[in-house]
Protein backbone atom coordinates (compact mmCIF):
# COMPACT_ATOMS: atom_id res chain seq x y z
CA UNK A 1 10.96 0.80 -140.10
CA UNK A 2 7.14 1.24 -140.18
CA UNK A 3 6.33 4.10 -137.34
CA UNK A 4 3.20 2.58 -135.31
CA UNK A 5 1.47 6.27 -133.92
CA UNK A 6 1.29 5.88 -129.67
CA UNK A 7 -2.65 5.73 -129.05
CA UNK A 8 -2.83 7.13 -125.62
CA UNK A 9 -6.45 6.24 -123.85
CA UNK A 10 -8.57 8.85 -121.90
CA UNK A 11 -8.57 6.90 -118.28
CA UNK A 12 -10.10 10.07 -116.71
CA UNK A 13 -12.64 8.88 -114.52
CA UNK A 14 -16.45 9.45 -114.65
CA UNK A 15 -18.01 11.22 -111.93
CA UNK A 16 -20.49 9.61 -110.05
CA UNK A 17 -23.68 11.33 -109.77
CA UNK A 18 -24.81 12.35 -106.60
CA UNK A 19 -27.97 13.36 -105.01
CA UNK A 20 -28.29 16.87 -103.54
CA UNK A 21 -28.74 16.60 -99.28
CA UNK A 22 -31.56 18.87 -98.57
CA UNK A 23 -31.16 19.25 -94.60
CA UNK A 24 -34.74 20.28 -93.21
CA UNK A 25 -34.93 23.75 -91.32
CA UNK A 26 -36.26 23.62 -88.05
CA UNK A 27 -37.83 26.13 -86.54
CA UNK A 28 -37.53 26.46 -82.79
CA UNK A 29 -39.93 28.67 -80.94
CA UNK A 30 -37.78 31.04 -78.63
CA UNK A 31 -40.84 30.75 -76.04
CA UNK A 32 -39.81 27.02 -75.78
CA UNK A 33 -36.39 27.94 -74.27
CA UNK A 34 -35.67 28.47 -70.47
CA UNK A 35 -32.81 28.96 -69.23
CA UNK A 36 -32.41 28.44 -65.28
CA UNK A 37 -32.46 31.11 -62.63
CA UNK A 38 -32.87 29.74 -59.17
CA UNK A 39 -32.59 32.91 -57.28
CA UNK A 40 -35.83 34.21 -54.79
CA UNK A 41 -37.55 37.24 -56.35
CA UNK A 42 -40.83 39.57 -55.37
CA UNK A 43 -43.65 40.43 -56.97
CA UNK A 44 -43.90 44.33 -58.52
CA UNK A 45 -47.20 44.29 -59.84
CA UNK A 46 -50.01 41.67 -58.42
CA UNK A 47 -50.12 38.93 -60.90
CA UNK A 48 -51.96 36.41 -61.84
CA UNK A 49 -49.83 32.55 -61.92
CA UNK A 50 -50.52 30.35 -64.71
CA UNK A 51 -50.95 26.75 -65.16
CA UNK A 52 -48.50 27.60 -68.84
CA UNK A 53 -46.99 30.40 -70.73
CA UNK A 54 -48.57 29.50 -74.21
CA UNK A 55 -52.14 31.10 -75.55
CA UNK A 56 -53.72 28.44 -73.73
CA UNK A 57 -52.51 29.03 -70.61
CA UNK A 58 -55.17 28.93 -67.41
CA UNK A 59 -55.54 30.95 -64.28
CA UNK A 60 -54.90 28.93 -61.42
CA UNK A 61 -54.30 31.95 -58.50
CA UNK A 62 -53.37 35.42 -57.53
CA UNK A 63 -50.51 36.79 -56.48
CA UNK A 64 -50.10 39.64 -54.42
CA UNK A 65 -47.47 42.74 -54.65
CA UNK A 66 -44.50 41.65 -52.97
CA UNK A 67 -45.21 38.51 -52.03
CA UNK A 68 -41.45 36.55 -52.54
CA UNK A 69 -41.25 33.73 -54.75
CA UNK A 70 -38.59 31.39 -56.23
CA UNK A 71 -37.95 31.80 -60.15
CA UNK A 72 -36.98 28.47 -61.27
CA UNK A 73 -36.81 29.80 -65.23
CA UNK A 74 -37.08 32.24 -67.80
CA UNK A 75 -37.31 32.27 -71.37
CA UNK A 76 -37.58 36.25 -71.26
CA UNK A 77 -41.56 36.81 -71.42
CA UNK A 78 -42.30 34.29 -68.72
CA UNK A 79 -41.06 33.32 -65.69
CA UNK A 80 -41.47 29.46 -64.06
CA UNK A 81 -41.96 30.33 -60.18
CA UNK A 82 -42.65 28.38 -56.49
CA UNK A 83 -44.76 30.22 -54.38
CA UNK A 84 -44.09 30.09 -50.77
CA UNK A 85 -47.41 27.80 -50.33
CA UNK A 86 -45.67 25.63 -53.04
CA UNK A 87 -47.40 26.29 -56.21
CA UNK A 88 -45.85 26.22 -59.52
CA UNK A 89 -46.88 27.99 -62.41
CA UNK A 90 -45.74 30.69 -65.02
CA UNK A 91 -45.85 34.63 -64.64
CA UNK A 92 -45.07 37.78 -67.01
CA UNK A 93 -41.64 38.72 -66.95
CA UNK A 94 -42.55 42.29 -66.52
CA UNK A 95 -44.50 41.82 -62.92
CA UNK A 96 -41.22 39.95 -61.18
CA UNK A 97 -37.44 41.46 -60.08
CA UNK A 98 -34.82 39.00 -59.05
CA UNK A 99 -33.93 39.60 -55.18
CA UNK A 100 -29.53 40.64 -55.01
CA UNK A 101 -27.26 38.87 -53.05
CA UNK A 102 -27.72 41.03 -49.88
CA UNK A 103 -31.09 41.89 -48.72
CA UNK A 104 -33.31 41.79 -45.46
CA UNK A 105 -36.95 40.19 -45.51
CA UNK A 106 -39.72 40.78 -43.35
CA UNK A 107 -42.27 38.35 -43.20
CA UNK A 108 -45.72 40.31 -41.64
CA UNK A 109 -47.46 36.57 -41.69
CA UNK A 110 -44.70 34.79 -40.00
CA UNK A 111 -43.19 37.64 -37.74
CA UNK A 112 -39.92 36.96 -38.70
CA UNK A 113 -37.01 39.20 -39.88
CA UNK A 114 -34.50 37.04 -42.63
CA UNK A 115 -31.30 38.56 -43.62
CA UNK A 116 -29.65 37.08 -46.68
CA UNK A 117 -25.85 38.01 -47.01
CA UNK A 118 -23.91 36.89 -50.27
CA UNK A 119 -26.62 34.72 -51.08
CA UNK A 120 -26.46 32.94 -47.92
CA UNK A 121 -29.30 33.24 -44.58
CA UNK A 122 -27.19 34.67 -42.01
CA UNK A 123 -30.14 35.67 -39.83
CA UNK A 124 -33.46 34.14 -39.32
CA UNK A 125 -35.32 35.37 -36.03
CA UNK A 126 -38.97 36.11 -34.77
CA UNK A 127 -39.81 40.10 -34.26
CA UNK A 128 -42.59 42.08 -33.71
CA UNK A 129 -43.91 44.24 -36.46
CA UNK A 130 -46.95 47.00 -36.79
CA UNK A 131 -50.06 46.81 -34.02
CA UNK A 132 -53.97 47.26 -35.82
CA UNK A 133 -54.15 50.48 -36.81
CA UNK A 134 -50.18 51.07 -36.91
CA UNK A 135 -49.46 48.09 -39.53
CA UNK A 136 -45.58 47.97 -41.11
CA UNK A 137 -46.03 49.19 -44.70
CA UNK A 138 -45.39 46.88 -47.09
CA UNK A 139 -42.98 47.29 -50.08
CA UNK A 140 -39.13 47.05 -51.39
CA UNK A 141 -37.00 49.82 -50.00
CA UNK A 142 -33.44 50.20 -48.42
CA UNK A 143 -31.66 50.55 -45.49
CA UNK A 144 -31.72 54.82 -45.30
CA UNK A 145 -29.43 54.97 -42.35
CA UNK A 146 -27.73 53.37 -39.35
CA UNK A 147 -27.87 54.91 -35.75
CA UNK A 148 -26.76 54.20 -32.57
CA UNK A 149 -27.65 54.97 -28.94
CA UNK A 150 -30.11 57.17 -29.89
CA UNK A 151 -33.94 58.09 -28.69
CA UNK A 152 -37.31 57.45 -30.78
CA UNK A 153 -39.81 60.10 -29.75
CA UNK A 154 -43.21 59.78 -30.42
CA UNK A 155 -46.72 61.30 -29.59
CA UNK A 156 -46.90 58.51 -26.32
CA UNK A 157 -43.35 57.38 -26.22
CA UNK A 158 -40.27 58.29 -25.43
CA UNK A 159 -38.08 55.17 -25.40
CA UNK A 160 -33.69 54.63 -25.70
CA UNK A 161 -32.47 52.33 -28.38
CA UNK A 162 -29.24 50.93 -28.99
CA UNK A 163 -29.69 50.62 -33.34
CA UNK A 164 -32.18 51.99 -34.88
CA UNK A 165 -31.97 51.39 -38.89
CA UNK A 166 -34.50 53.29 -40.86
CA UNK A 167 -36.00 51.62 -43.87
CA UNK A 168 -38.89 53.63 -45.22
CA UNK A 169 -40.10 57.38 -44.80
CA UNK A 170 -42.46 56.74 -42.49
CA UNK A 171 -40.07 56.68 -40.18
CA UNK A 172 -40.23 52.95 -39.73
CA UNK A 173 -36.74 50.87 -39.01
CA UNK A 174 -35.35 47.81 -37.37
CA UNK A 175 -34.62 48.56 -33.62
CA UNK A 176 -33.84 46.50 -30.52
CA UNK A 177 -36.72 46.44 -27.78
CA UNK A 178 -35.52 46.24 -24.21
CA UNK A 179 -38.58 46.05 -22.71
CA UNK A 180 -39.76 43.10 -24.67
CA UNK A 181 -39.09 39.35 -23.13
CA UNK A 182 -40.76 37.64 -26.28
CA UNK A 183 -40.98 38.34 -30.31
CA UNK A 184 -43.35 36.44 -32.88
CA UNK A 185 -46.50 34.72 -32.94
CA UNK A 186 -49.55 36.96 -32.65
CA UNK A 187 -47.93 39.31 -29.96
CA UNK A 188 -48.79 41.96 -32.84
CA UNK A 189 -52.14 42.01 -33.10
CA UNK A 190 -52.51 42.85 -29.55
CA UNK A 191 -49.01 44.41 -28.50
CA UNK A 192 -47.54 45.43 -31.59
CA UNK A 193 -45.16 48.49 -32.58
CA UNK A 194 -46.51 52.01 -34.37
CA UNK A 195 -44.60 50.35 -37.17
CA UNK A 196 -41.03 49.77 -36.66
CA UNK A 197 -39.65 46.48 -36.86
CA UNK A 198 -39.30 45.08 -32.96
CA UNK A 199 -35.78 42.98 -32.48
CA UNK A 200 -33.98 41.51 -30.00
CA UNK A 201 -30.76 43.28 -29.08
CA UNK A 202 -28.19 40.10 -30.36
CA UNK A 203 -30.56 39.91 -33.43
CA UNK A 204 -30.00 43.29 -34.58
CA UNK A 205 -26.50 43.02 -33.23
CA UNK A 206 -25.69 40.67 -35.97
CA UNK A 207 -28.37 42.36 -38.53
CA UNK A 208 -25.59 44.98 -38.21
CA UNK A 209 -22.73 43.01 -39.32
CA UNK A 210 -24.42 41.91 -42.43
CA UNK A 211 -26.15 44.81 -44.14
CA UNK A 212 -25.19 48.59 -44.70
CA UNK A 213 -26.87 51.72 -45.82
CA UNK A 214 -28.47 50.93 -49.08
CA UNK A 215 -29.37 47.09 -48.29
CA UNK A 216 -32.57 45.75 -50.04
CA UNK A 217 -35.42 45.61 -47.75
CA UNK A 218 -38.40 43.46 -48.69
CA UNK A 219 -41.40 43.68 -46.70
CA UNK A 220 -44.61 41.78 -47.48
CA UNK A 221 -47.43 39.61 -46.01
């Protein structure tokens, strides 16, 4: 018989031709990213706030050493802050240090004494700070000691306190104040302390329940 030769056809498929996906690179300034803080903070180094953080940027006010502020952001040159008369703006990251967990504020302006345990306000009273002449330094120290039932001796005075908790060395501390019936207001400027931070007795009672030698102090008008 006639032998027909098998013709076997190529079915291998024919690529389709694709186009090349070019994916654009974007470039994303790291000054554009914040990430959040919320936490209070002071001032190191009077600054000046700005309306932005870009070259652009405009003064819009002063702020002085110390003063406390709240750092809403960050994107690690600049920080977004509230002021305590509620302005917002943008500072250098080098002129600002985040407040810890545990510290104890004094507020020269208000007269009042805050102390912040674990993040939370566990104290909040009215004191009596520094007279003219004998104004409580401003600054960020630390508790230096704690001391009980002891006497402060001065040039004029000679007077018995139950707690007396040194913050700076100018020998200036937190201290109960028998022989005062009020705290606050503008008692200072007429009746004030050589410097020491006037309490009442339960105040500083519970003052020393919540801080311990080595506790932030911030101090500022």
């Amino acid at each position: 018989p006639n032998v027909v030769d098998a013709h076997t056809e190529d079915i291998t498929p024919t690529p389709i031709p694709t186009e090349e996906v070019v994916i654009p690179t974007v470039n994303i300034d790291p000054q554009t990213i914040f990430r959040t803080i919320d936490s209070y903070a002071y001032i190191t180094n009077t600054t000046m706030l700005y309306d932005s953080y870009d070259k652009n940027k405009q003064e819009l006010m002063t702020i002085e050493q110390y003063q406390k502020v709240f750092a809403i952001s960050t994107n690690g040159e600049y920080y977004k802050v509230e002021t305590e008369n509620e302005n917002i703006g943008y500072i250098p990251a080098n002129n600002i240090e985040i407040l810890p967990e545990n510290y104890v504020e004094v507020d020269l302006s208000s007269q009042t004494v805050r102390v912040v345990d674990d993040y939370k306000e566990v104290l909040n009273c009215e004191v009596v700070t520094g007279a003219p002449g004998h104004e409580t330094n401003e600054g960020y120290t630390e508790i230096l000691d704690k001391t009980y039932d002891r006497p402060l001796v001065g040039p004029t005075w000679y007077v018995d306190v139950n707690y007396f908790f040194p913050f700076n060395y100018s020998e200036e501390g937190f201290h109960d104040a028998s022989w005062r019936s009020e705290f606050g207001g503008d008692i200072h400027t007429y009746n004030g302390s050589h410097g020491c931070v006037n309490m009442d007795e339960e105040d500083v009672k519970t003052m020393d329940e919540h801080v311990e030698v080595g506790t932030k102090v911030l101090v500022h008008k």
